[in-house]
Protein backbone atom coordinates (compact mmCIF):
# COMPACT_ATOMS: atom_id res chain seq x y z
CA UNK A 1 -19.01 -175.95 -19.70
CA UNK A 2 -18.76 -172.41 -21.27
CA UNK A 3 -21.51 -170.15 -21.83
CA UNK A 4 -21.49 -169.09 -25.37
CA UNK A 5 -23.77 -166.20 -24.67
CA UNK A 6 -22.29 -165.23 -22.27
CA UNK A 7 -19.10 -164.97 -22.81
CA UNK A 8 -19.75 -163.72 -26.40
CA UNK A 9 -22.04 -160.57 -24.55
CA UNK A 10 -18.69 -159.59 -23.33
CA UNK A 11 -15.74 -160.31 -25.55
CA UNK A 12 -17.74 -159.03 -28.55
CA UNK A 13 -20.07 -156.54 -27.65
CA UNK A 14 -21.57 -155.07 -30.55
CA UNK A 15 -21.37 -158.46 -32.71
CA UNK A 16 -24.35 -159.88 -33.90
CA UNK A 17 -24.80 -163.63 -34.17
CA UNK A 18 -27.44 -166.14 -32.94
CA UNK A 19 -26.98 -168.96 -31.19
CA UNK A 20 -29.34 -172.31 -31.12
CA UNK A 21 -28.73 -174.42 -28.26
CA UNK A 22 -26.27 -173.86 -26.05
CA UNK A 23 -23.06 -175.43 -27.89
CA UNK A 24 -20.98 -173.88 -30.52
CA UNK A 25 -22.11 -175.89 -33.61
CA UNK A 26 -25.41 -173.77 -32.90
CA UNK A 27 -23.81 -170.66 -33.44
CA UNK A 28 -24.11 -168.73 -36.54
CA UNK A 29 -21.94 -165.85 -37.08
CA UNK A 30 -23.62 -162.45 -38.55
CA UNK A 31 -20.97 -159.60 -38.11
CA UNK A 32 -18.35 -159.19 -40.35
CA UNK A 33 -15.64 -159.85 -38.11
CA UNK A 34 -14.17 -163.48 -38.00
CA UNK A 35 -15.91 -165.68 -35.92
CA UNK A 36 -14.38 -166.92 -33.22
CA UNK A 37 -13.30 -170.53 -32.79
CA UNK A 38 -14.95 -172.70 -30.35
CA UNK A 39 -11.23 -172.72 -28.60
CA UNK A 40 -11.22 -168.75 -28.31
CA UNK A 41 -14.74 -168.23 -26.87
CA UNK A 42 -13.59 -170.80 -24.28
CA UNK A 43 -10.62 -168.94 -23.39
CA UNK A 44 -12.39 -165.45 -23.30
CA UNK A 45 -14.72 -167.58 -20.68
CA UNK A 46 -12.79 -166.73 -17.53
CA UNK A 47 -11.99 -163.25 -18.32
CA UNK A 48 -15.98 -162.40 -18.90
CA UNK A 49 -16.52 -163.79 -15.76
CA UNK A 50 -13.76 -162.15 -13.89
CA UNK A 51 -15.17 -159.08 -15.80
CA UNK A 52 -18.37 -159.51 -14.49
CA UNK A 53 -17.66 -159.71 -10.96
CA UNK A 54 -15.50 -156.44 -10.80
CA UNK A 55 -17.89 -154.34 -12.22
CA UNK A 56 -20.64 -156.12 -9.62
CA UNK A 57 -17.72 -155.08 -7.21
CA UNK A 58 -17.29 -151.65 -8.69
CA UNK A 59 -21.21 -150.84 -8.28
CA UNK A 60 -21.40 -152.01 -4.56
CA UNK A 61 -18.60 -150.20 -3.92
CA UNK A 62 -20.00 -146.93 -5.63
CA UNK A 63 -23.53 -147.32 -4.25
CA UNK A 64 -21.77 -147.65 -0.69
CA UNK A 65 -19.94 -144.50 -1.08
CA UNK A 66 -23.17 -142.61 -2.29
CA UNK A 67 -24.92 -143.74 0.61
CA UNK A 68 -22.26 -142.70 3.04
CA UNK A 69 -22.12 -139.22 1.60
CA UNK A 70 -25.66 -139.41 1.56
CA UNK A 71 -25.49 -140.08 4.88
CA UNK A 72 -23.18 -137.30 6.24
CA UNK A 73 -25.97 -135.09 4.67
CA UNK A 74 -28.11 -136.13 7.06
CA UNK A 75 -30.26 -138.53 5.07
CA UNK A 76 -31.08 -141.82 5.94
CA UNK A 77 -31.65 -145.48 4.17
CA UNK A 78 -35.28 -145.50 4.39
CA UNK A 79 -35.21 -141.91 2.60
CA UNK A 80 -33.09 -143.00 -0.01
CA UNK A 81 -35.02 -146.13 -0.43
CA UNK A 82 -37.66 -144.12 -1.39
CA UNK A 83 -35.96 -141.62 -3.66
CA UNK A 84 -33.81 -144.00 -5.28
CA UNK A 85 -36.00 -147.84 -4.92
CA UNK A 86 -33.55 -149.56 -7.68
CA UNK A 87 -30.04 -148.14 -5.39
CA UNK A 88 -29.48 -151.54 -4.13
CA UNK A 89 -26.04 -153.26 -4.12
């Protein structure tokens, strides 16, 4: 099952539409772009959710590097806890 929200969050950010229920007869369409077909938002499904995971990737991957440089300055994860609480992969 795809999730309308979902994938509509992000292969039309910036569109405006509401959605009641979680199937696509629920969705009404309030941008002024075409809406997309319940076929197309099904197919965009995948690539939001490979989307997703690489920038979930990208942000480990730059809050590791911040803490390694953070710790070649002599700092340490209990210090940067406290400076930074929400730095958490």
């Amino acid at each position: 099952m795809t999730d309308i929200a979902f994938t509509l969050t992000h292969s039309h950010p910036g569109s405006e539409w509401t959605l009641d229920g979680d199937n696509y007869t629920g969705l009404t369409w309030l941008s002024d772009t075409p809406k997309p077909t319940e076929q197309e938002i099904t197919d965009a499904y995948p690539l939001a959710v490979v989307a997703k995971e690489s920038a979930a990737a990208d942000r480990v991957a730059t809050i590791t590097a911040a803490r390694d440089h953070a710790a070649s300055l002599g700092f340490t994860d209990a210090m940067l806890a406290v400076m930074y609480p929400n730095l958490t992969p």
